[in-house]
PDB file of N, CA and C in Angstrom:
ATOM      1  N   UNK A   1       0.843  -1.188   0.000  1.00  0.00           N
ATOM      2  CA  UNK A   1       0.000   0.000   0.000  1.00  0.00           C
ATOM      3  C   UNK A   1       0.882   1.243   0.000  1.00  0.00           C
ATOM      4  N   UNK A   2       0.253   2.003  -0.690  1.00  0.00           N
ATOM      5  CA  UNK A   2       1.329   3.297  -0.749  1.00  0.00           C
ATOM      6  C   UNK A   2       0.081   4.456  -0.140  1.00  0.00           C
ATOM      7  N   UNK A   3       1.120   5.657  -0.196  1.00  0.00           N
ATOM      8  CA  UNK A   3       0.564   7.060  -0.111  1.00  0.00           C
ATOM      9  C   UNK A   3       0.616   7.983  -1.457  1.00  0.00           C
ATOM     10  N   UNK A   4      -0.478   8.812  -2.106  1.00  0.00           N
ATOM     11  CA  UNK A   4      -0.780   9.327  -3.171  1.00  0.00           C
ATOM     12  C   UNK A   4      -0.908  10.691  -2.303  1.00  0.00           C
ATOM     13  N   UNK A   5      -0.090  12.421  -2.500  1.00  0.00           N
ATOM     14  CA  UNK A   5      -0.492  13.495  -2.357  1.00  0.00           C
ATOM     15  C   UNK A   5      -1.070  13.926  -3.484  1.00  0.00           C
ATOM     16  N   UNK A   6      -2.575  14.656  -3.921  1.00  0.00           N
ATOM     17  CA  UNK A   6      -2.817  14.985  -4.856  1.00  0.00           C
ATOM     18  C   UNK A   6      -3.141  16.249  -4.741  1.00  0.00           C
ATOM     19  N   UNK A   7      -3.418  17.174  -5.407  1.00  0.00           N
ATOM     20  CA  UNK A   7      -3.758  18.561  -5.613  1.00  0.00           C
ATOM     21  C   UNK A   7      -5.253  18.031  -5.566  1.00  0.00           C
ATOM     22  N   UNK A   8      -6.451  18.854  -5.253  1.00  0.00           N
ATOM     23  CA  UNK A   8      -7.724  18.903  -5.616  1.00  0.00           C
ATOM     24  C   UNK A   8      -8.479  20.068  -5.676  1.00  0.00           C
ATOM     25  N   UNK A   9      -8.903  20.843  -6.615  1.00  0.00           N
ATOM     26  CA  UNK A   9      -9.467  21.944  -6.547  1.00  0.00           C
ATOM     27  C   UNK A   9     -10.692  22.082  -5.901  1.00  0.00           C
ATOM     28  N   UNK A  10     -10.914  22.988  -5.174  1.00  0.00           N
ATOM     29  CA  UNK A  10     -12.222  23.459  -4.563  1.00  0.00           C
ATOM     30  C   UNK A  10     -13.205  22.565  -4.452  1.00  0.00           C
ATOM     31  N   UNK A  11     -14.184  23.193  -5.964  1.00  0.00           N
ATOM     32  CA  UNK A  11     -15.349  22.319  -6.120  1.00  0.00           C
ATOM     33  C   UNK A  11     -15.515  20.662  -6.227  1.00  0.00           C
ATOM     34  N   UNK A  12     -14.675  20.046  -6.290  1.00  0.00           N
ATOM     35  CA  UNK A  12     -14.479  18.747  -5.775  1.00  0.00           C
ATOM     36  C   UNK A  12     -14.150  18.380  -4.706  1.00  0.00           C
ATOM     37  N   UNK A  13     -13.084  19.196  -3.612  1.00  0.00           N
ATOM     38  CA  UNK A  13     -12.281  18.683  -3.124  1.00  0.00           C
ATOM     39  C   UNK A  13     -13.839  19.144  -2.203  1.00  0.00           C
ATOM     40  N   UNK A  14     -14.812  19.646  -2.184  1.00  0.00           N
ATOM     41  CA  UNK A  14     -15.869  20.282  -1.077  1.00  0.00           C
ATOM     42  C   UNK A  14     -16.654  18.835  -1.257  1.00  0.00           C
ATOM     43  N   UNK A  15     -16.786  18.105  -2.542  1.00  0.00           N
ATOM     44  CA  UNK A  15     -17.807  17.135  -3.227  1.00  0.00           C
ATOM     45  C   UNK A  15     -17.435  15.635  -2.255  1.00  0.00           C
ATOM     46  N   UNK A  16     -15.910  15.893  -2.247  1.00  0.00           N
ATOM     47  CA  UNK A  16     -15.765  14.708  -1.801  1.00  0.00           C
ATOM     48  C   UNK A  16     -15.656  14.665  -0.139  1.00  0.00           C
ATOM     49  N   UNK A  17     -15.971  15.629   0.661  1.00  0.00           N
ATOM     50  CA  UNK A  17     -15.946  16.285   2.000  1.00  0.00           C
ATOM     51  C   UNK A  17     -17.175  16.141   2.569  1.00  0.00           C
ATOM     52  N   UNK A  18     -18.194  16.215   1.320  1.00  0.00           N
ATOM     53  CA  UNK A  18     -19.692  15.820   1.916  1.00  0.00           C
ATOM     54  C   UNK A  18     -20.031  14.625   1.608  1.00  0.00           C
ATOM     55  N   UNK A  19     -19.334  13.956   1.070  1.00  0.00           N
ATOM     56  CA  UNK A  19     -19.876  12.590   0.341  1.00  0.00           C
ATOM     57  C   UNK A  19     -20.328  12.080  -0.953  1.00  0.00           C
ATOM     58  N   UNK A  20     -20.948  13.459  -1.304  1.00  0.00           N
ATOM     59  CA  UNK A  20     -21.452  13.450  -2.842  1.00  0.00           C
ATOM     60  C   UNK A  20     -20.531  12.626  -3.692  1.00  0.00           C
ATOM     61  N   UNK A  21     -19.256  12.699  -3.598  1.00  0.00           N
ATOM     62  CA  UNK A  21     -17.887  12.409  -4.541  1.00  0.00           C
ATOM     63  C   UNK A  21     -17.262  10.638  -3.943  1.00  0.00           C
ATOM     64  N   UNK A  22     -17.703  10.220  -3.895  1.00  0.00           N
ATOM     65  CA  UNK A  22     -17.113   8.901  -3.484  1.00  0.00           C
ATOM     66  C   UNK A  22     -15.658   8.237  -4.252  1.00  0.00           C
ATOM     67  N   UNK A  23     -15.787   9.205  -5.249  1.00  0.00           N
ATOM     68  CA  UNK A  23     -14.679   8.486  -6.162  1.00  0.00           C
ATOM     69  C   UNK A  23     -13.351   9.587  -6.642  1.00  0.00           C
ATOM     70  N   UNK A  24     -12.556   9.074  -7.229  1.00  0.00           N
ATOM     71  CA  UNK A  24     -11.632  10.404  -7.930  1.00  0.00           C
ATOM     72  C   UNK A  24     -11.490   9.728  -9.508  1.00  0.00           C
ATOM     73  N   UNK A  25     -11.094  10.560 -10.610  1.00  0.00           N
ATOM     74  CA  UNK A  25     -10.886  10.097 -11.575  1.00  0.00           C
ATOM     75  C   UNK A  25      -9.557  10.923 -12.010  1.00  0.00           C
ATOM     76  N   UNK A  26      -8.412  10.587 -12.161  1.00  0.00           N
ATOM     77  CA  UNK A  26      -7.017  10.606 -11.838  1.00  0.00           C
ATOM     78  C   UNK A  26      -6.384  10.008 -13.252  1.00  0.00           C
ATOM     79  N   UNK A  27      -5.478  10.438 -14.063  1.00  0.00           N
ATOM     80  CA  UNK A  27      -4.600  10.142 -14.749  1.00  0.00           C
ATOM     81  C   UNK A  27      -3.793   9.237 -14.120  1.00  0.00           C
ATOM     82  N   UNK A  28      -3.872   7.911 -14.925  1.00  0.00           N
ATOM     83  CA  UNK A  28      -3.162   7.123 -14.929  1.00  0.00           C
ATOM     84  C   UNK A  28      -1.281   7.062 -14.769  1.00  0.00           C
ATOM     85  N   UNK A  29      -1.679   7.968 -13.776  1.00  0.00           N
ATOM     86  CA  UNK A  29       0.482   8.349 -13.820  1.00  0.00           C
ATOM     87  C   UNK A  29       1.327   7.890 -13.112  1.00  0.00           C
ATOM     88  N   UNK A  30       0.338   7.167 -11.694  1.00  0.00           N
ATOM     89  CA  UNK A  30       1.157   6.766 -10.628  1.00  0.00           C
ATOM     90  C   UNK A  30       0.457   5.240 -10.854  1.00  0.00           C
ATOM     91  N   UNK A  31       1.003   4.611  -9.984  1.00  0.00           N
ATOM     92  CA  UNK A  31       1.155   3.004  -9.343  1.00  0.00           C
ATOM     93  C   UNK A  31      -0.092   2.767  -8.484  1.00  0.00           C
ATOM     94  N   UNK A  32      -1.430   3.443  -8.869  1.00  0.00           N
ATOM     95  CA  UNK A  32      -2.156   3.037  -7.807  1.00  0.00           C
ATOM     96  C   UNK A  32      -3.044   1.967  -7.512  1.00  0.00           C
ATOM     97  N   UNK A  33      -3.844   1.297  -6.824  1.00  0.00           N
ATOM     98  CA  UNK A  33      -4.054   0.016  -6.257  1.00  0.00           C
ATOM     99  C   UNK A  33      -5.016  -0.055  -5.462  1.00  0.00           C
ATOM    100  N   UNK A  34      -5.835  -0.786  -4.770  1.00  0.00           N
ATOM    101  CA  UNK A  34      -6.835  -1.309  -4.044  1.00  0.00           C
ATOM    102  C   UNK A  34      -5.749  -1.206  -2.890  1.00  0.00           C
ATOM    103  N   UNK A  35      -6.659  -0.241  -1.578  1.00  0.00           N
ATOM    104  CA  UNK A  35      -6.002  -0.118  -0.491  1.00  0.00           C
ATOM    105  C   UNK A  35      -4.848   0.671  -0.294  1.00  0.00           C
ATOM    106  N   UNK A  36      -4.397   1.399  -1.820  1.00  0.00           N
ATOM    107  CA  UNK A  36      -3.538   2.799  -0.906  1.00  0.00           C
ATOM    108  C   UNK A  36      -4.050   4.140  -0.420  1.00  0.00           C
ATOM    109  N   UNK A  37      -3.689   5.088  -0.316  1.00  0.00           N
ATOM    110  CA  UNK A  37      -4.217   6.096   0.603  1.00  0.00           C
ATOM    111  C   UNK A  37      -3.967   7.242  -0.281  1.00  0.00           C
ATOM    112  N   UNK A  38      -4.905   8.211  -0.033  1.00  0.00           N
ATOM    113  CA  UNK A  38      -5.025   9.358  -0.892  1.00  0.00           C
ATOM    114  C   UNK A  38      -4.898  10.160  -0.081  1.00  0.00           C
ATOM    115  N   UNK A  39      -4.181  11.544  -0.119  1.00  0.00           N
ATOM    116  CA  UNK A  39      -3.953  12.500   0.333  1.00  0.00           C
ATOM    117  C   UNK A  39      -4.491  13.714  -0.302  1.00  0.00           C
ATOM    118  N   UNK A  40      -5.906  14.141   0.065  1.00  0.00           N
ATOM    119  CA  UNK A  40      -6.270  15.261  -1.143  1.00  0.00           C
ATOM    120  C   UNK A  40      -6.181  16.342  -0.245  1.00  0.00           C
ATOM    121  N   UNK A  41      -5.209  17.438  -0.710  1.00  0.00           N
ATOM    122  CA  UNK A  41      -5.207  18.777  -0.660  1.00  0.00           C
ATOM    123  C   UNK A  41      -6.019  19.479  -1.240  1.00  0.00           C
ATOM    124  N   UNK A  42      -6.239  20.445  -0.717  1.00  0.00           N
ATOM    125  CA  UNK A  42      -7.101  21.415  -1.465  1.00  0.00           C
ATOM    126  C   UNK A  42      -6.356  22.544  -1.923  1.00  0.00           C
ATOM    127  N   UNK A  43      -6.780  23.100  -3.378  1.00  0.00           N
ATOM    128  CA  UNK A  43      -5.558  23.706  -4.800  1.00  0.00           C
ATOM    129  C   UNK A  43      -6.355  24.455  -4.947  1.00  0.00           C
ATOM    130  N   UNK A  44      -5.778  25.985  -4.375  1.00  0.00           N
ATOM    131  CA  UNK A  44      -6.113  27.027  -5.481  1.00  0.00           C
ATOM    132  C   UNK A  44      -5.583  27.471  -6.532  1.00  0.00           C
ATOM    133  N   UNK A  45      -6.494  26.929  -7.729  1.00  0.00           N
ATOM    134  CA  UNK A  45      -5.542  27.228  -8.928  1.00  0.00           C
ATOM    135  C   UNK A  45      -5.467  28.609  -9.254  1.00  0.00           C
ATOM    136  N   UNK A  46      -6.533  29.514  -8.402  1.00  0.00           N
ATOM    137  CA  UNK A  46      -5.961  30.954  -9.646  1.00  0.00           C
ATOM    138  C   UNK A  46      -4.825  31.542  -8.616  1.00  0.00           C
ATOM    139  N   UNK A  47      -4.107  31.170  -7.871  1.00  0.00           N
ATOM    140  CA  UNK A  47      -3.880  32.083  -6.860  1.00  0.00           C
ATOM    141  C   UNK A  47      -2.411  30.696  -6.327  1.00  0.00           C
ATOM    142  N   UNK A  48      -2.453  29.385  -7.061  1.00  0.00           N
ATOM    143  CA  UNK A  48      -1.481  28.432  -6.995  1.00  0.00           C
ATOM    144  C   UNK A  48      -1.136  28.284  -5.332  1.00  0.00           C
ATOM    145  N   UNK A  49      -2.263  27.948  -5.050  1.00  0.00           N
ATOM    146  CA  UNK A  49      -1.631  27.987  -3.312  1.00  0.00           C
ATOM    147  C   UNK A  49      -2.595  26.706  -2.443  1.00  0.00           C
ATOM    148  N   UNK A  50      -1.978  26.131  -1.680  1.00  0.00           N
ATOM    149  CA  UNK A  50      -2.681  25.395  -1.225  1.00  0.00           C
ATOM    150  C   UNK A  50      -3.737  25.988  -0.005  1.00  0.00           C
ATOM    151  N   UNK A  51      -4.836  25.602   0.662  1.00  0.00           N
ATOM    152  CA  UNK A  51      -5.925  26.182   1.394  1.00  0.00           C
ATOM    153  C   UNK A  51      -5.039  25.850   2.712  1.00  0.00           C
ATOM    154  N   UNK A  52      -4.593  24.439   3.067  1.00  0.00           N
ATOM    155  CA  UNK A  52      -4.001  23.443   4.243  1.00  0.00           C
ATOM    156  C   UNK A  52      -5.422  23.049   4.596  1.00  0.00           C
ATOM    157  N   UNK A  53      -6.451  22.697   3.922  1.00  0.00           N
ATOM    158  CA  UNK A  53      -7.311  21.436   3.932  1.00  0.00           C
ATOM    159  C   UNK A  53      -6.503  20.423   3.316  1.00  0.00           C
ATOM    160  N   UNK A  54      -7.349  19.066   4.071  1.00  0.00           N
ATOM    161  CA  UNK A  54      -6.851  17.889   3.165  1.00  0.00           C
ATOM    162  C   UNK A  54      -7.823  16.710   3.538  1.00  0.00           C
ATOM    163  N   UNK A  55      -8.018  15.790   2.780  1.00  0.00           N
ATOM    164  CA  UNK A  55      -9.146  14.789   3.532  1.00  0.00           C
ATOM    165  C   UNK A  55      -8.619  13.645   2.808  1.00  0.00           C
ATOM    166  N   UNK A  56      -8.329  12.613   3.602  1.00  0.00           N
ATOM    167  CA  UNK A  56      -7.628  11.125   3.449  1.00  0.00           C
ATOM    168  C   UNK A  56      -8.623  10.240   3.021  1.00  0.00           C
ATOM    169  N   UNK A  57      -8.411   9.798   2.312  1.00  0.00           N
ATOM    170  CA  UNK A  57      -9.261   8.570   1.345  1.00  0.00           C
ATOM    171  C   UNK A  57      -8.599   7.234   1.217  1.00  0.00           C
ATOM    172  N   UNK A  58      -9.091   6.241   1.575  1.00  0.00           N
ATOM    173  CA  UNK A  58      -9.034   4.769   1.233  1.00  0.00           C
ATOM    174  C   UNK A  58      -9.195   4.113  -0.446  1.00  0.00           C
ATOM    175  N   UNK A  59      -8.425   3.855  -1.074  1.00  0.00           N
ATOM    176  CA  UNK A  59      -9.191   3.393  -2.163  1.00  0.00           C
ATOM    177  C   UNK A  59      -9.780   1.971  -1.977  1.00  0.00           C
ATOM    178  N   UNK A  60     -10.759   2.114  -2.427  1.00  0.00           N
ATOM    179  CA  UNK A  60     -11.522   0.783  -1.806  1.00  0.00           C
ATOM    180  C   UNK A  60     -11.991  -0.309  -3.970  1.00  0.00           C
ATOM    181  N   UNK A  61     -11.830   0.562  -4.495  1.00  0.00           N
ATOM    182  CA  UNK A  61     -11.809   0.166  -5.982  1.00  0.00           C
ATOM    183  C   UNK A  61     -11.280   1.022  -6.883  1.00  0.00           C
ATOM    184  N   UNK A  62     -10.918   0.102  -8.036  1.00  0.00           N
ATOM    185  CA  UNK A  62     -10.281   0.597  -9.453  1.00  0.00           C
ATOM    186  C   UNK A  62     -10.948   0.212 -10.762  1.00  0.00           C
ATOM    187  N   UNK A  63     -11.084   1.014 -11.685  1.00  0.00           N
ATOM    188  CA  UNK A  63     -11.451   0.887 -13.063  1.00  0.00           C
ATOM    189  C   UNK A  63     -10.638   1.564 -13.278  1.00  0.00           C
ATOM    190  N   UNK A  64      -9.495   0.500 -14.240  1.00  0.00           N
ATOM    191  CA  UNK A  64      -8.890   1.101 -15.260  1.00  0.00           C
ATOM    192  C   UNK A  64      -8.862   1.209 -16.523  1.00  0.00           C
ATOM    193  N   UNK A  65      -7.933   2.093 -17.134  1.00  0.00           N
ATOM    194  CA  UNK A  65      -8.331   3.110 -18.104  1.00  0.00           C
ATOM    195  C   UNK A  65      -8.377   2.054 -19.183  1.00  0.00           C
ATOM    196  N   UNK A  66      -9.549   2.002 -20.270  1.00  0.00           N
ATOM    197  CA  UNK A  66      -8.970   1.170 -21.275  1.00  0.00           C
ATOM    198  C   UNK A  66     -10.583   0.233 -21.121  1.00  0.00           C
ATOM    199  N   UNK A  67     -11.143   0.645 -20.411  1.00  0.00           N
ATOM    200  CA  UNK A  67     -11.924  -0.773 -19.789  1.00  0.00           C
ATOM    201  C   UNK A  67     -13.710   0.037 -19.936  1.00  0.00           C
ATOM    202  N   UNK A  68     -14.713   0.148 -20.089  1.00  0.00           N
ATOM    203  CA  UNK A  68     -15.761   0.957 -20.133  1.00  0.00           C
ATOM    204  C   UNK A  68     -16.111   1.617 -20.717  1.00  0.00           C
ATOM    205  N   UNK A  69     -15.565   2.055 -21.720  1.00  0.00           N
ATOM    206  CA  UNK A  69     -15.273   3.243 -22.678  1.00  0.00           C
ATOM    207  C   UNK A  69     -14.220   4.361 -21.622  1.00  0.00           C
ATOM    208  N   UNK A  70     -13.427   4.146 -20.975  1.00  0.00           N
ATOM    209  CA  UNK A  70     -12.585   4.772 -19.808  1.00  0.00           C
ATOM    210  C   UNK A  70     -11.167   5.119 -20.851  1.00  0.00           C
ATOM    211  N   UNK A  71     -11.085   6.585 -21.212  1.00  0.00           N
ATOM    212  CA  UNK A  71      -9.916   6.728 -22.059  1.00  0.00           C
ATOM    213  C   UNK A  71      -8.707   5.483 -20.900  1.00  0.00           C
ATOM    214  N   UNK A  72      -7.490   5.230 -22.017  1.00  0.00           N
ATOM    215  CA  UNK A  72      -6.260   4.762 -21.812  1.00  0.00           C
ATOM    216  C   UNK A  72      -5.840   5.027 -20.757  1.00  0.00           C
ATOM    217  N   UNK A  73      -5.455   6.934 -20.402  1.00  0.00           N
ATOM    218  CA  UNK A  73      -4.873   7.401 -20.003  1.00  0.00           C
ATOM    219  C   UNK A  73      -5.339   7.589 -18.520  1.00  0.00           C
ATOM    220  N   UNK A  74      -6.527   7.548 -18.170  1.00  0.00           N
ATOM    221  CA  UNK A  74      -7.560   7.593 -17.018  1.00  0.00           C
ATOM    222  C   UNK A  74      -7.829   6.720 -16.232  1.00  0.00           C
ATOM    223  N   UNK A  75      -8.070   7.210 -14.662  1.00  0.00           N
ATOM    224  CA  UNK A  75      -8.666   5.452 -14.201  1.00  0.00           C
ATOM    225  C   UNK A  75      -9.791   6.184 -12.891  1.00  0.00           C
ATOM    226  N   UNK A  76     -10.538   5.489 -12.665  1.00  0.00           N
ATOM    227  CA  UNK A  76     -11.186   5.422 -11.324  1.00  0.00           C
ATOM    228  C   UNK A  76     -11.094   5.303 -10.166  1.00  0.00           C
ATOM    229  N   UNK A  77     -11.363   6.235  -9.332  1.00  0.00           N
ATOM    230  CA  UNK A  77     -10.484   4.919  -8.003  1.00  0.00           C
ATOM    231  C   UNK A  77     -11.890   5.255  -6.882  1.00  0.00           C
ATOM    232  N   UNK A  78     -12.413   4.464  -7.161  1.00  0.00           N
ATOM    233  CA  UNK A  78     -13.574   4.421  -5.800  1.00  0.00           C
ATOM    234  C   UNK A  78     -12.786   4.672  -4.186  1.00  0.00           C
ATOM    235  N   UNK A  79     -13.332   5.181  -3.488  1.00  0.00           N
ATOM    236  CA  UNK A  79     -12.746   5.654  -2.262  1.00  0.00           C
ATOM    237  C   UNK A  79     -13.388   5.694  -1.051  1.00  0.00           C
ATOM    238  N   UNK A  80     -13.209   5.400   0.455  1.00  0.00           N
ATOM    239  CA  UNK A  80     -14.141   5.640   1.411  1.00  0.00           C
ATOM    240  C   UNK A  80     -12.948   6.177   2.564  1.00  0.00           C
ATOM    241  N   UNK A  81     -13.559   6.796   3.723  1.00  0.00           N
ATOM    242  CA  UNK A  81     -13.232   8.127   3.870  1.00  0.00           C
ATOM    243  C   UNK A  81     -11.689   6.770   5.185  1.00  0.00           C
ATOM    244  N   UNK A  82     -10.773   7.414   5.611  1.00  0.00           N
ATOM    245  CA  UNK A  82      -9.546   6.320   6.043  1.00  0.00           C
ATOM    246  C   UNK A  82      -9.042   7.972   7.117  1.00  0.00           C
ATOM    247  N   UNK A  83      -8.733   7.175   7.992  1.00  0.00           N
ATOM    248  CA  UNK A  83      -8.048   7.870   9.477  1.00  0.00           C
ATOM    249  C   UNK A  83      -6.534   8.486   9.592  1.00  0.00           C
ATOM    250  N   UNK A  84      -6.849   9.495  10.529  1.00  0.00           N
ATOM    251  CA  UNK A  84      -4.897  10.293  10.554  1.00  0.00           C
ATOM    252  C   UNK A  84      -3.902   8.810  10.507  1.00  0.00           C
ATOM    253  N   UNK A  85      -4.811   7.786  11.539  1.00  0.00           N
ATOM    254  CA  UNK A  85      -3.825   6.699  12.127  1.00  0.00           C
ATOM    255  C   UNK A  85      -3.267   5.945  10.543  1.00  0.00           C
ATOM    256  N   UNK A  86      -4.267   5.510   9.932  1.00  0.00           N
ATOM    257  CA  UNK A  86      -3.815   5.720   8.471  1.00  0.00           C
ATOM    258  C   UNK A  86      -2.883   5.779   7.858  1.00  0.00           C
ATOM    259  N   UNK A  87      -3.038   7.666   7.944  1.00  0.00           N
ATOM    260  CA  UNK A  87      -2.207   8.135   6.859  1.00  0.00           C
ATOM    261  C   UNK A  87      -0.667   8.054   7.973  1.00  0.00           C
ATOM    262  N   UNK A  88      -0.470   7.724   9.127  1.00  0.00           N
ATOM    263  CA  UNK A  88       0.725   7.803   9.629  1.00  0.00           C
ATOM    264  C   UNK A  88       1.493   6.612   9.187  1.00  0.00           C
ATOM    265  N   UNK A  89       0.613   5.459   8.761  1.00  0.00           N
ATOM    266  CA  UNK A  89       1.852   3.969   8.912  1.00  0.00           C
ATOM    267  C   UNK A  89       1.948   3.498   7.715  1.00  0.00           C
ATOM    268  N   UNK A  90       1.230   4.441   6.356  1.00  0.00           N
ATOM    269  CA  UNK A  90       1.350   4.158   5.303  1.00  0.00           C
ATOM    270  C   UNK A  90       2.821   4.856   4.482  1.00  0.00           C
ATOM    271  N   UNK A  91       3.442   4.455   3.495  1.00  0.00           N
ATOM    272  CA  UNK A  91       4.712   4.802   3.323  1.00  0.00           C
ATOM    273  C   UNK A  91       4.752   5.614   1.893  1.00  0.00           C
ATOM    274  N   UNK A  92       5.172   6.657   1.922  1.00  0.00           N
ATOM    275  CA  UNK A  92       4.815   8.028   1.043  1.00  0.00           C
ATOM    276  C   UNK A  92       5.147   7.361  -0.419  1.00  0.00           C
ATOM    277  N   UNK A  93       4.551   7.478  -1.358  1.00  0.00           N
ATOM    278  CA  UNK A  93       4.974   7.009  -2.967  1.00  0.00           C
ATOM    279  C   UNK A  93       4.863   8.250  -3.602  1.00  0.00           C
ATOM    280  N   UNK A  94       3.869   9.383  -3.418  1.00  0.00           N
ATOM    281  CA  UNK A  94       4.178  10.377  -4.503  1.00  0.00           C
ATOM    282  C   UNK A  94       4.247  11.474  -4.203  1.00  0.00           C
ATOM    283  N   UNK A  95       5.041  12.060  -4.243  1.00  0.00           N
ATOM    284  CA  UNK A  95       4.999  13.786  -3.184  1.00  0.00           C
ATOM    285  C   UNK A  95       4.498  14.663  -4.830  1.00  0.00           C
ATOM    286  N   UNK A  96       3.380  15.511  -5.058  1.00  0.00           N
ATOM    287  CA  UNK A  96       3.205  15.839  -6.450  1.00  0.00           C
ATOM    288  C   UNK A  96       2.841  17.338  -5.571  1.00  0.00           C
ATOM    289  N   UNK A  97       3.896  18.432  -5.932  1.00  0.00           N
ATOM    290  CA  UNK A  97       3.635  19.684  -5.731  1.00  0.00           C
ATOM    291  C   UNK A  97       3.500  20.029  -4.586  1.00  0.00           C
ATOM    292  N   UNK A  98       3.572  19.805  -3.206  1.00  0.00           N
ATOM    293  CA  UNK A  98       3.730  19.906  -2.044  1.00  0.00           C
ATOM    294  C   UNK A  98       4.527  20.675  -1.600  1.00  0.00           C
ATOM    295  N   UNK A  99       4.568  21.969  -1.297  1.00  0.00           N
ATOM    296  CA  UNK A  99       5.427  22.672  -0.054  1.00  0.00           C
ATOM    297  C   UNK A  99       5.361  23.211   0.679  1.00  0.00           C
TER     298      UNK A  99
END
């Protein structure tokens, strides 16, 4: 199991905070898997700054890209909501824009 930091803008990153958003749909760029951990930040893009929200996600499923009519390049990752304790013993795989 790994750790995924991702950027998430606003209006999603609020979607997936209430529940509405159960899922992410993510470019196929990293190594991801059933049971690693998502790290979503919240991204202001006009202003390139992070909020220091963040809300930890479980991936609990995958559809990948290639499969559904699901471009190549794309994948699914079903998600349910995963604890600080979590994100502490899981082991970092992608640091993407973080400072």
């Amino acid at each position: 199991m790994k750790t995924h930091h991702l950027k998430t803008w606003p209006e999603p990153f609020e979607a997936v905070l209430s529940g509405a958003k159960p899922y992410e749909i993510r470019r196929s760029d990293r190594d991801y898997a059933v049971g690693d951990l998502l790290v979503l930040s919240e991204w202001l893009p006009a202003s390139c700054q992070y909020t220091g929200r963040r809300a930890l996600r479980r991936v609990t499923y995958m559809t990948a890209g290639g499969k559904w009519g699901l471009p190549a390049d794309l994948c699914v990752l079903g998600m349910t909501v995963a604890s600080e304790d979590e994100a502490g013993s899981a082991p970092v795989a992608t640091m993407v824009g973080l400072t």
